[in-house]
PDB file of N, CA and C in Angstrom:
ATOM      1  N   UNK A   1    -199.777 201.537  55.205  1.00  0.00           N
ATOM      2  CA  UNK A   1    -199.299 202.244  54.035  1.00  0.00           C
ATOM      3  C   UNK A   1    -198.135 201.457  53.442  1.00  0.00           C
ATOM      4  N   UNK A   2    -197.907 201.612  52.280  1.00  0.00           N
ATOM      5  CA  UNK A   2    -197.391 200.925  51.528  1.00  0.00           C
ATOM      6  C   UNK A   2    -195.520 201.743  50.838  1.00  0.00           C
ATOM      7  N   UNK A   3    -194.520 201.441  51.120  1.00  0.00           N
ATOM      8  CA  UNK A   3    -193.315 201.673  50.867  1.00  0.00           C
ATOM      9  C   UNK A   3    -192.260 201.137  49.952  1.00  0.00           C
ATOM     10  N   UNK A   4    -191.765 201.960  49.516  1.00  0.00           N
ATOM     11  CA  UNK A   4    -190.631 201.371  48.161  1.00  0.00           C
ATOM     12  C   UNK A   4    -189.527 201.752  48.802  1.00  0.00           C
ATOM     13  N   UNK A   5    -188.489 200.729  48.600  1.00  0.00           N
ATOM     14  CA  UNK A   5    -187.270 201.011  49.217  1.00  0.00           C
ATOM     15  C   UNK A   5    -186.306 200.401  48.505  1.00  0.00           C
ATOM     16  N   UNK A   6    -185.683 201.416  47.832  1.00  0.00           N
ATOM     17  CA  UNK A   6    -184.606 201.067  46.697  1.00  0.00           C
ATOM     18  C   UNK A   6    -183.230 200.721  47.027  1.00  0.00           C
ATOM     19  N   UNK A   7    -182.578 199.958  46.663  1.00  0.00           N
ATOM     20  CA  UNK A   7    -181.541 199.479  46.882  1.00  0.00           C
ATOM     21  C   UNK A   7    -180.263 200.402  45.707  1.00  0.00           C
ATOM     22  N   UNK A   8    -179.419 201.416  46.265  1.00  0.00           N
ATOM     23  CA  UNK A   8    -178.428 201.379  45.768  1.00  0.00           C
ATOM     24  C   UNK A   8    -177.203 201.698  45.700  1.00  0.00           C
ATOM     25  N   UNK A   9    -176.616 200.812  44.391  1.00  0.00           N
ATOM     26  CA  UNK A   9    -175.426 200.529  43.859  1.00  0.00           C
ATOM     27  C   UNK A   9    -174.607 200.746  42.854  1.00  0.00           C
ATOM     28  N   UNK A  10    -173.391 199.910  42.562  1.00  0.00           N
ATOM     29  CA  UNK A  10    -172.634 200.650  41.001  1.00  0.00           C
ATOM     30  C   UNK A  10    -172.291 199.400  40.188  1.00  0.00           C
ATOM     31  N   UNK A  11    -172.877 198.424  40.486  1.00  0.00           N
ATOM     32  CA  UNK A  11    -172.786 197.200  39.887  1.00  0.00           C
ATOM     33  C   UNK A  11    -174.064 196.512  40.193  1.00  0.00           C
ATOM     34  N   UNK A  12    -174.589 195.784  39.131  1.00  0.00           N
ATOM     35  CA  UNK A  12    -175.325 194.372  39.343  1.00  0.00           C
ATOM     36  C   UNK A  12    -174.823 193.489  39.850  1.00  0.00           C
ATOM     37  N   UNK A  13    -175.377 192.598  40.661  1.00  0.00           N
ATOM     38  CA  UNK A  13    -175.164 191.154  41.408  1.00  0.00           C
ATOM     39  C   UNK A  13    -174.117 191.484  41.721  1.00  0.00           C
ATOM     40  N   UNK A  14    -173.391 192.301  42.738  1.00  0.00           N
ATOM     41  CA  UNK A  14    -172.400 192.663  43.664  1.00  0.00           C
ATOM     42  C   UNK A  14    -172.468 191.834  44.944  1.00  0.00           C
ATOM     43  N   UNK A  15    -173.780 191.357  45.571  1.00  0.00           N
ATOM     44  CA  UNK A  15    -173.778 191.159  46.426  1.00  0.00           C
ATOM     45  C   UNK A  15    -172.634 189.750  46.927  1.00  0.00           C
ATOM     46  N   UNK A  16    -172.636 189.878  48.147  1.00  0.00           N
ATOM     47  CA  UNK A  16    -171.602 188.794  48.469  1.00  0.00           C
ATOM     48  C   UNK A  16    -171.923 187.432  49.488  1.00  0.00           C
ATOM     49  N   UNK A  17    -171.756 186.128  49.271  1.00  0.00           N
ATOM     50  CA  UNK A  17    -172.977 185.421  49.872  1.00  0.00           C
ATOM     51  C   UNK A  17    -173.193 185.685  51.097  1.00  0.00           C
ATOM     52  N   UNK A  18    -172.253 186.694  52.310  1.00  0.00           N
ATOM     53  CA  UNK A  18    -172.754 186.790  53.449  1.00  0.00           C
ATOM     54  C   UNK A  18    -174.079 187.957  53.657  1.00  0.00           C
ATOM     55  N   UNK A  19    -173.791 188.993  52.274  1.00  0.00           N
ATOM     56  CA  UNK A  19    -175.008 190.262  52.703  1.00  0.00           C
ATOM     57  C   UNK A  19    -175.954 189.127  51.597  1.00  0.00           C
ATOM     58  N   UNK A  20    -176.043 188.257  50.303  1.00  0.00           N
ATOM     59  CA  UNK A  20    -176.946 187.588  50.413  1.00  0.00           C
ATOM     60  C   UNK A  20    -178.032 186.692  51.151  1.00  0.00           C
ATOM     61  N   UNK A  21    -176.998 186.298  52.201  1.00  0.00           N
ATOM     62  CA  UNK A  21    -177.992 185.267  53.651  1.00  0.00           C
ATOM     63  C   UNK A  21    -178.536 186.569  54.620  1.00  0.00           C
ATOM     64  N   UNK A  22    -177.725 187.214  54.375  1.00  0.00           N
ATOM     65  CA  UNK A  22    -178.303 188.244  55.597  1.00  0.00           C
ATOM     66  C   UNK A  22    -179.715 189.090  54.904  1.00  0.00           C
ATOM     67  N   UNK A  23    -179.817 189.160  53.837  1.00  0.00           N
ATOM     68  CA  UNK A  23    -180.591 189.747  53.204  1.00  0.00           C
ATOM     69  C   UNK A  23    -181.976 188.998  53.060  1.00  0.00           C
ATOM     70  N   UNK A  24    -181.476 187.582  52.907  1.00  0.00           N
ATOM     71  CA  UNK A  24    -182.556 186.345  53.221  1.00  0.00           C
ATOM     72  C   UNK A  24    -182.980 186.274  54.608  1.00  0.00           C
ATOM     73  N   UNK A  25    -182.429 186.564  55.156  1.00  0.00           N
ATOM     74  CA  UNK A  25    -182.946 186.768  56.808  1.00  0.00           C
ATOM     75  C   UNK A  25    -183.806 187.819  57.139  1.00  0.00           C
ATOM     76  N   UNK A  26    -183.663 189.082  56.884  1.00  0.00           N
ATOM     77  CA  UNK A  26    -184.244 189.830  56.669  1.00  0.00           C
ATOM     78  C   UNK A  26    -185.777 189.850  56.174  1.00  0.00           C
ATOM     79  N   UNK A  27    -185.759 189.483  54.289  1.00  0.00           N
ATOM     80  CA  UNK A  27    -186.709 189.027  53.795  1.00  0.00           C
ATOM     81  C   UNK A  27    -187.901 188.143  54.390  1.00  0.00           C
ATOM     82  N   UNK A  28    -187.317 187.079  55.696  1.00  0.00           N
ATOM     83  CA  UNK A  28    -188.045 186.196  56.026  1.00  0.00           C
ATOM     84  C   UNK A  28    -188.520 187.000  57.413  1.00  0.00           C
ATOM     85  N   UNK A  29    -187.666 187.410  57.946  1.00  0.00           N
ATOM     86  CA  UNK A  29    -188.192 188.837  58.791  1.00  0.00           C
ATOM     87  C   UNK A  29    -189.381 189.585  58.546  1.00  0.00           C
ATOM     88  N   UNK A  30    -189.163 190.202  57.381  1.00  0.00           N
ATOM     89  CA  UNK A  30    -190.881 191.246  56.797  1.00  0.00           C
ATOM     90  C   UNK A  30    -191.367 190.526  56.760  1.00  0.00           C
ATOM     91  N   UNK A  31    -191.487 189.197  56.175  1.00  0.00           N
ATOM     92  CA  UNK A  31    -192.754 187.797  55.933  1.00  0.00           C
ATOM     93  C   UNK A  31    -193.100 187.316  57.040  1.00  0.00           C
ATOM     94  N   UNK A  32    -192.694 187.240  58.027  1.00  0.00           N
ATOM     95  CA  UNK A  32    -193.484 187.022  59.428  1.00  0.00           C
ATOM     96  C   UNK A  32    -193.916 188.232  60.151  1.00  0.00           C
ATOM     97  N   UNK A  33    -193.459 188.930  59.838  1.00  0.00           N
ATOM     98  CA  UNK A  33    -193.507 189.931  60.951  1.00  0.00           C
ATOM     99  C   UNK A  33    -194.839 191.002  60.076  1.00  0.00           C
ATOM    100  N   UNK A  34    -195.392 190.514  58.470  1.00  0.00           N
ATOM    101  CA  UNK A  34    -196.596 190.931  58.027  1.00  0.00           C
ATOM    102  C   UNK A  34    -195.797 192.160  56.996  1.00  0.00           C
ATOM    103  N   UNK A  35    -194.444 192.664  57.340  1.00  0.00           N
ATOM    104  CA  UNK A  35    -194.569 193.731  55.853  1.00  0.00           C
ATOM    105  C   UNK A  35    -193.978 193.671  54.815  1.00  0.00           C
ATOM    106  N   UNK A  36    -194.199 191.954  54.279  1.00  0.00           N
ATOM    107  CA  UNK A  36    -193.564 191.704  52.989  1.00  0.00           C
ATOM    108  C   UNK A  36    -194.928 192.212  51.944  1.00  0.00           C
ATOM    109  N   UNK A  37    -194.066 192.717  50.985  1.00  0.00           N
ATOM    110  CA  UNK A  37    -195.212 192.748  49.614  1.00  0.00           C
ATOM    111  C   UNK A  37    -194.611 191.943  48.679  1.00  0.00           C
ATOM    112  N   UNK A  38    -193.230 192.514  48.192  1.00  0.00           N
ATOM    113  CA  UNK A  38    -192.177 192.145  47.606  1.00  0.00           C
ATOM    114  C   UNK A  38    -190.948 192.534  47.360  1.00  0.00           C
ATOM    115  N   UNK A  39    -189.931 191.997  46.968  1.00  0.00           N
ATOM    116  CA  UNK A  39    -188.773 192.338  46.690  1.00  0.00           C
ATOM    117  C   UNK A  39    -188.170 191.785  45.207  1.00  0.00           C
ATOM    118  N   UNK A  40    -187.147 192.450  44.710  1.00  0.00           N
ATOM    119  CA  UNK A  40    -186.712 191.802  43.763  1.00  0.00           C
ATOM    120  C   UNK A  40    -185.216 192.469  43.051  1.00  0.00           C
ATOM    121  N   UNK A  41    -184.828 192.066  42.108  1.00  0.00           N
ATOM    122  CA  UNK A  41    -183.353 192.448  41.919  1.00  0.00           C
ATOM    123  C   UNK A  41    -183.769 193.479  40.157  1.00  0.00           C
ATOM    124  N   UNK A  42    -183.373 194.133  39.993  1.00  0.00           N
ATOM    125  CA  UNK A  42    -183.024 194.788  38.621  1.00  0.00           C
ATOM    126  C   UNK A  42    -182.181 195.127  37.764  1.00  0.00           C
ATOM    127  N   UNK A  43    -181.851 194.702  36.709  1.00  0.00           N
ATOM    128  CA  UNK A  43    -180.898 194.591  35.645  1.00  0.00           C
ATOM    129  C   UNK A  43    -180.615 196.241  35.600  1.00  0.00           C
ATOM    130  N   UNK A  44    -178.925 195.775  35.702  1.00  0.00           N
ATOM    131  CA  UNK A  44    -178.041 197.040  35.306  1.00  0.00           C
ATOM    132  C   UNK A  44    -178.651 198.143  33.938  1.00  0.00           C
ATOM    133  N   UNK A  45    -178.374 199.346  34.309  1.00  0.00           N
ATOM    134  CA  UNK A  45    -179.101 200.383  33.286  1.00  0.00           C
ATOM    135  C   UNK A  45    -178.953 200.145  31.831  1.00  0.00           C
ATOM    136  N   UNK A  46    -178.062 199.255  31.661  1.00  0.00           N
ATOM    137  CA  UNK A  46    -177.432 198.662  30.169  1.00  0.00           C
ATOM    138  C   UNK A  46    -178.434 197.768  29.623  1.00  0.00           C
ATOM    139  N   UNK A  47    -179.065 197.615  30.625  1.00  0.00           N
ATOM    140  CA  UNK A  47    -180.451 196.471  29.942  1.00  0.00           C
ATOM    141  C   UNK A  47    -181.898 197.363  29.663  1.00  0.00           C
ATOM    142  N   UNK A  48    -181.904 198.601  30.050  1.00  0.00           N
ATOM    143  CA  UNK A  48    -182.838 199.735  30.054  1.00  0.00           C
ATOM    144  C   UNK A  48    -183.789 199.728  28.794  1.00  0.00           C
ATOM    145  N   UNK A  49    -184.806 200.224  28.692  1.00  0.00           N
ATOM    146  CA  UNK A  49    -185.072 200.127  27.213  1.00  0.00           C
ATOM    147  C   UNK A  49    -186.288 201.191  27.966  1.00  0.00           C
ATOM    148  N   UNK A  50    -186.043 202.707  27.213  1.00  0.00           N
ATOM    149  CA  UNK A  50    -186.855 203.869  27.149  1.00  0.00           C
ATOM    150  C   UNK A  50    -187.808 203.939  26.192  1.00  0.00           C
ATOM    151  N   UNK A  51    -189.648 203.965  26.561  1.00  0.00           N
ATOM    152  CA  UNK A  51    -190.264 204.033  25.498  1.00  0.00           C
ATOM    153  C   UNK A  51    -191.121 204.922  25.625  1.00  0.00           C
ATOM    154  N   UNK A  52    -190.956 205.912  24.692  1.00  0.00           N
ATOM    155  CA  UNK A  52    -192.076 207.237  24.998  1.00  0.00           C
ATOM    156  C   UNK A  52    -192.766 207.300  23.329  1.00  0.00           C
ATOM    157  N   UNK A  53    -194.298 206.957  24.096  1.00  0.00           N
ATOM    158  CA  UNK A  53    -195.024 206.634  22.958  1.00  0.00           C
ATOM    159  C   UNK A  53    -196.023 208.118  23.075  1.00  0.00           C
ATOM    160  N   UNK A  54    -195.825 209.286  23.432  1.00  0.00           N
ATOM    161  CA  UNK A  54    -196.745 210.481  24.140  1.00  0.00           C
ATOM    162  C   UNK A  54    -196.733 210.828  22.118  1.00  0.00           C
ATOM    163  N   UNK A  55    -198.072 211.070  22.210  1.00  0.00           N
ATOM    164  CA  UNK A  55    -198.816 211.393  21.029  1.00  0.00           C
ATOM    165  C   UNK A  55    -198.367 210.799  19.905  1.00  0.00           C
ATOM    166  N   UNK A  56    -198.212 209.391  19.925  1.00  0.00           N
ATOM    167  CA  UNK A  56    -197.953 208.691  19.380  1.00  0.00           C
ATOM    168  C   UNK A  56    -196.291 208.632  18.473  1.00  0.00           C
ATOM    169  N   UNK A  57    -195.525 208.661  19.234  1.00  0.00           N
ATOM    170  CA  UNK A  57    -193.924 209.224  18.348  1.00  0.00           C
ATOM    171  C   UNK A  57    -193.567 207.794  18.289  1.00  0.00           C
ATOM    172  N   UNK A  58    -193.976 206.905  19.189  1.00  0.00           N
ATOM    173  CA  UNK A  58    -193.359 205.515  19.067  1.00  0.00           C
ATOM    174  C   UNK A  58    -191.745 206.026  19.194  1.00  0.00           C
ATOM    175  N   UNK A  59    -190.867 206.388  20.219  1.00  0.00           N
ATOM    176  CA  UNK A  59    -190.068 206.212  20.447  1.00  0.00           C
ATOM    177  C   UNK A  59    -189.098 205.233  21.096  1.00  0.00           C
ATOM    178  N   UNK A  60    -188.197 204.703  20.803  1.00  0.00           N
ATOM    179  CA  UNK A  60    -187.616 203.382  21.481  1.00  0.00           C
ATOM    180  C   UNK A  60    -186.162 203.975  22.105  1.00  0.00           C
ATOM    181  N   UNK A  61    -185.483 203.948  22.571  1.00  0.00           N
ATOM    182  CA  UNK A  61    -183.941 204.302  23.158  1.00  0.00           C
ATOM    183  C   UNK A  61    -183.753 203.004  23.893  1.00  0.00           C
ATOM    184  N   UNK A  62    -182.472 202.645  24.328  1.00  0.00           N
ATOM    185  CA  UNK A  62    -181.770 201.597  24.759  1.00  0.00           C
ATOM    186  C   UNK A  62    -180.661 202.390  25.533  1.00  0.00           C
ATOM    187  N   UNK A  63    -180.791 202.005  27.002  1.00  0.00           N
ATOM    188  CA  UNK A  63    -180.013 202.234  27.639  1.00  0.00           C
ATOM    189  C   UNK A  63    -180.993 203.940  29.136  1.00  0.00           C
ATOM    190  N   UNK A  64    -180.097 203.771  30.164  1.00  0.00           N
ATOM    191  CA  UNK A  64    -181.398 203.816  30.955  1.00  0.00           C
ATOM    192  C   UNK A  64    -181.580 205.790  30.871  1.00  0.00           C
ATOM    193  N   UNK A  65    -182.540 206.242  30.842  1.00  0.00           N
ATOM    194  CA  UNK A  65    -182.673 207.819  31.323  1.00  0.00           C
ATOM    195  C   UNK A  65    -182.085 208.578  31.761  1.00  0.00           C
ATOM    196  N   UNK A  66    -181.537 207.711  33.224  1.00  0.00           N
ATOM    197  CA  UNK A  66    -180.751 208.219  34.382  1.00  0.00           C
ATOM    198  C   UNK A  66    -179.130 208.206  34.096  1.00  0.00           C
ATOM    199  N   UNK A  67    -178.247 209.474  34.014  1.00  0.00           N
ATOM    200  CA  UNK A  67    -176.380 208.825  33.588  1.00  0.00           C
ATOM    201  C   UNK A  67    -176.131 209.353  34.600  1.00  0.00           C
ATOM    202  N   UNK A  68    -175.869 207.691  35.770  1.00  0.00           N
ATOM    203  CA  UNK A  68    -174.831 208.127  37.354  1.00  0.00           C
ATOM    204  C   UNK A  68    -173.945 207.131  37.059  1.00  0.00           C
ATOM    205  N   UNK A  69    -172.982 207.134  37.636  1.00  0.00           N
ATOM    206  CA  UNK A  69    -172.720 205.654  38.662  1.00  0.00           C
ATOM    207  C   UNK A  69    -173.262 205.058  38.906  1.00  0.00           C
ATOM    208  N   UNK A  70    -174.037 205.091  40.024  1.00  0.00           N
ATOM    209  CA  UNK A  70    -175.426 204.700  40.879  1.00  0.00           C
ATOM    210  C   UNK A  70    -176.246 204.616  40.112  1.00  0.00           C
ATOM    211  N   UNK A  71    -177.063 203.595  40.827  1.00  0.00           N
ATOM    212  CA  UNK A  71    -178.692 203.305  40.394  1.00  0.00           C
ATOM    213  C   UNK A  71    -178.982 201.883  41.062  1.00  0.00           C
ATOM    214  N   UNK A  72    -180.442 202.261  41.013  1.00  0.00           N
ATOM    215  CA  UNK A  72    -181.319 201.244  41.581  1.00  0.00           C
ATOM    216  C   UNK A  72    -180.897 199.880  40.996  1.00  0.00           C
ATOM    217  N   UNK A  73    -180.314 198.692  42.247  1.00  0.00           N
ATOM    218  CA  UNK A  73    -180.043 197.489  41.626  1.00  0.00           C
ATOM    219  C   UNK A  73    -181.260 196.201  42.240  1.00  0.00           C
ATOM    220  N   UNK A  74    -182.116 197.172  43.047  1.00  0.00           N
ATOM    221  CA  UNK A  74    -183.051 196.184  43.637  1.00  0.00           C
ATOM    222  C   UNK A  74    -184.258 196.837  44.797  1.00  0.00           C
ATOM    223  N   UNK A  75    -184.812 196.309  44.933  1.00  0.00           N
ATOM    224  CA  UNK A  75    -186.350 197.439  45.954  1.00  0.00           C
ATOM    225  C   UNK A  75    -186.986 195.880  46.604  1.00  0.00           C
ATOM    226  N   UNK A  76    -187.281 196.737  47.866  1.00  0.00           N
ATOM    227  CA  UNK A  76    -188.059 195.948  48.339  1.00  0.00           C
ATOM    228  C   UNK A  76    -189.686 196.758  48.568  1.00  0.00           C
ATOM    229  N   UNK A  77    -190.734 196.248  48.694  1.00  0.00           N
ATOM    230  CA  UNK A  77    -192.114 197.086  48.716  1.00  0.00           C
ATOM    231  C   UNK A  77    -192.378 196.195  50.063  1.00  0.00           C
ATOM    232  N   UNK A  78    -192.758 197.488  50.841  1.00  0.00           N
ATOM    233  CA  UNK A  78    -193.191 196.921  52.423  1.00  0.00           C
ATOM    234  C   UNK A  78    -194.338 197.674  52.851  1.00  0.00           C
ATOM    235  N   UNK A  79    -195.378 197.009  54.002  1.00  0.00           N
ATOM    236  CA  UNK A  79    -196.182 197.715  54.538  1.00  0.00           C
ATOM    237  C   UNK A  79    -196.069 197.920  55.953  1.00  0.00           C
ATOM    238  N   UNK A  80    -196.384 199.091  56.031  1.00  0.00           N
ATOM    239  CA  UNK A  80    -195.599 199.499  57.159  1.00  0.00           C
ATOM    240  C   UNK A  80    -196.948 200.594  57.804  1.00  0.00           C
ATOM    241  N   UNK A  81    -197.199 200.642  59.232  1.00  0.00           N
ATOM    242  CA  UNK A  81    -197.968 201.482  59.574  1.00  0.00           C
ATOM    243  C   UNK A  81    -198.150 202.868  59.620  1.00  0.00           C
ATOM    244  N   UNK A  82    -196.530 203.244  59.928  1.00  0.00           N
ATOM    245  CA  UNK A  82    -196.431 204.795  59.450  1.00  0.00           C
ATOM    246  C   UNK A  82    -194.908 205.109  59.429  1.00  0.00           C
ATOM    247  N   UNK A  83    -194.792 205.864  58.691  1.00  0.00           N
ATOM    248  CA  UNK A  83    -192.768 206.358  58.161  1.00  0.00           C
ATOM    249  C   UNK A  83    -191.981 205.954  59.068  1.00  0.00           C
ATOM    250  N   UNK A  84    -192.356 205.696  60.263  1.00  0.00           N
ATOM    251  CA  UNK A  84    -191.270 205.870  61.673  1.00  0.00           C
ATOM    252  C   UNK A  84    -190.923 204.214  61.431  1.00  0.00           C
ATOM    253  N   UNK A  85    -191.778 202.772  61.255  1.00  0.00           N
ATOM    254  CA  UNK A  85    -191.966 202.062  61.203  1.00  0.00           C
ATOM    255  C   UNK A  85    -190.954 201.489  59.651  1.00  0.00           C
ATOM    256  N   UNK A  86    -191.824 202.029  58.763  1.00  0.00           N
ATOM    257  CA  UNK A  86    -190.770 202.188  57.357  1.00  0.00           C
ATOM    258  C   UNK A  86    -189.267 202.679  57.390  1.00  0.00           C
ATOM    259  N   UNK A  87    -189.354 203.797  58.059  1.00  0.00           N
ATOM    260  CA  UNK A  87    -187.686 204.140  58.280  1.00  0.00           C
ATOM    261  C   UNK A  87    -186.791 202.811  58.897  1.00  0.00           C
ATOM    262  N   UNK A  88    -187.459 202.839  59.966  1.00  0.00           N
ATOM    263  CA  UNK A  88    -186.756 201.458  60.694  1.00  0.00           C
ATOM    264  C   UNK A  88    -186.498 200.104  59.936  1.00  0.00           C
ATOM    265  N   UNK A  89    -187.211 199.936  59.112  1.00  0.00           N
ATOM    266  CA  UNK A  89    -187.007 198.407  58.053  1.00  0.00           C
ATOM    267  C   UNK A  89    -186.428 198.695  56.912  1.00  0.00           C
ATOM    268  N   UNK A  90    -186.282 200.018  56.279  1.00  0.00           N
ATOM    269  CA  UNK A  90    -185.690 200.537  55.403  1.00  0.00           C
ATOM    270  C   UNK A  90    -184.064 200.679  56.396  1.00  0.00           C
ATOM    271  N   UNK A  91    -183.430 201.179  57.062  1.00  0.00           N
ATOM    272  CA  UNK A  91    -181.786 201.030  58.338  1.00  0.00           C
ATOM    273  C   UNK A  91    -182.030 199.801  58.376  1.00  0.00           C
ATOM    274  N   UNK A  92    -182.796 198.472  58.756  1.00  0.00           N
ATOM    275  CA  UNK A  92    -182.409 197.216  58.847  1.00  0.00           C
ATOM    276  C   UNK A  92    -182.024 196.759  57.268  1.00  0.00           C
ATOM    277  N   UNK A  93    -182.760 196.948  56.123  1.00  0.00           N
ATOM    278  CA  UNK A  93    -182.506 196.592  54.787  1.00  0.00           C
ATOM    279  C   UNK A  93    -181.151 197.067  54.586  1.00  0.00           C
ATOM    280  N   UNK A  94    -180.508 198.188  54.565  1.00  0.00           N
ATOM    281  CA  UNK A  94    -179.645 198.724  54.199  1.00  0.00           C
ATOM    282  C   UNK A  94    -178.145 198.262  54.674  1.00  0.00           C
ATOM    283  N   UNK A  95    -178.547 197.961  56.219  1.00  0.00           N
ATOM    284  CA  UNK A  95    -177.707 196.702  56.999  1.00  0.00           C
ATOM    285  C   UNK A  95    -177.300 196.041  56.387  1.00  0.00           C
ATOM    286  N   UNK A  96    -178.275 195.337  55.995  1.00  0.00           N
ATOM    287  CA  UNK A  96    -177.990 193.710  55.461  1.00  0.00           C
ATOM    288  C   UNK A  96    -177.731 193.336  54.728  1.00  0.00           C
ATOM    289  N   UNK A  97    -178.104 194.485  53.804  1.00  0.00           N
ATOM    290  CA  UNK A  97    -177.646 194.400  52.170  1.00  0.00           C
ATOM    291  C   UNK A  97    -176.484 195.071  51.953  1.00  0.00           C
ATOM    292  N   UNK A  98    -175.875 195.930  53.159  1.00  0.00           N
ATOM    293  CA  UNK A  98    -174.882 196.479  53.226  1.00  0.00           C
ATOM    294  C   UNK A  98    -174.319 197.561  51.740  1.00  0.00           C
ATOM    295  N   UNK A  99    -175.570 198.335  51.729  1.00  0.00           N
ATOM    296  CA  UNK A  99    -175.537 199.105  50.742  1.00  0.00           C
ATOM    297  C   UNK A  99    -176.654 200.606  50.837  1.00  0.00           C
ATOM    298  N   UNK A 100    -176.158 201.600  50.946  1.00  0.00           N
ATOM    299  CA  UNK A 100    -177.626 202.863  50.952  1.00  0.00           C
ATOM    300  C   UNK A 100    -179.216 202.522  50.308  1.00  0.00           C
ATOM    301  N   UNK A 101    -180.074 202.714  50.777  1.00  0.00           N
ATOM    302  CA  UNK A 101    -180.975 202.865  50.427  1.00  0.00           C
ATOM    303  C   UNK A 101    -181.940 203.935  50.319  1.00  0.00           C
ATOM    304  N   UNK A 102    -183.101 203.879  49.579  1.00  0.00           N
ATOM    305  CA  UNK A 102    -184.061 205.136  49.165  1.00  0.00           C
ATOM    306  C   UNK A 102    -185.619 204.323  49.857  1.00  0.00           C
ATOM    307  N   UNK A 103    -186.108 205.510  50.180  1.00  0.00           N
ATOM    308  CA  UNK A 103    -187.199 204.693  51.102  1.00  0.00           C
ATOM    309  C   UNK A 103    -188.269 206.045  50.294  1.00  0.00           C
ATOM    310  N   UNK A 104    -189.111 205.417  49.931  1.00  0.00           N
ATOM    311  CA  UNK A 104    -190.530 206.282  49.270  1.00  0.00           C
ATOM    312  C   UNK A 104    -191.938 206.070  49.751  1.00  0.00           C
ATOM    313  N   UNK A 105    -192.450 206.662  49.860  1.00  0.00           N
ATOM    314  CA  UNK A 105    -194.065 206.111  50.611  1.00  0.00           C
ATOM    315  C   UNK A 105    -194.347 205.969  48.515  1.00  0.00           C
ATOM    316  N   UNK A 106    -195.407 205.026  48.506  1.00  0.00           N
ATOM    317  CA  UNK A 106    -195.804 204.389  47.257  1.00  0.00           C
ATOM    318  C   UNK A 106    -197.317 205.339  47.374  1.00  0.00           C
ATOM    319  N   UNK A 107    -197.823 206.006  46.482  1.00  0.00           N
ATOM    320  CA  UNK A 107    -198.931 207.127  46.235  1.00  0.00           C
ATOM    321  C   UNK A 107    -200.354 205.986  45.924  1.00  0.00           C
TER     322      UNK A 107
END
């Protein structure tokens, strides 16, 4: 089964080069060990761009849905055999990246 595991934070590119290597360690971790899908980083909510086109309104907004502090600054997608497995690589991610994370089974 397949898992989303969100990374978050209150800044973009916060990270610092030691939770960056550690995070690369990690990464190379799921890739051998079979539960890489992917990972990747996401632009601060200021780069957002909302488009709700529902019965055609063609709506555009700038700037993100969500008004926290917080928000998703990065996810990793893993496969994992079952939640117990996911939980566990989701507490090692969070380690390393030295930041909370959100762990979702992907539908």
């Amino acid at each position: 089964m397949r898992y989303i595991v969100y990374v978050i934070d209150d800044q973009s590119r916060s990270g610092t080069s030691a939770e960056m290597a550690a995070v690369d360690e990690f990464n190379d971790r799921l890739l051998s060990e079979g539960h890489w899908v992917m990972a990747a980083g996401i632009g601060a909510p200021s780069t957002a761009i909302v488009i709700d086109n529902r019965e055609g309104n063609e709506k555009v907004t700038n700037g993100s849905v969500f008004a926290s502090n917080e928000f998703y600054s990065g996810f990793w997608i893993i496969d994992a055999p079952d939640q117990g497995v996911a939980l566990r690589l989701a507490n090692e991610g969070s380690r390393c990246c030295n930041r909370r994370v959100e762990l979702r089974p992907l539908l």
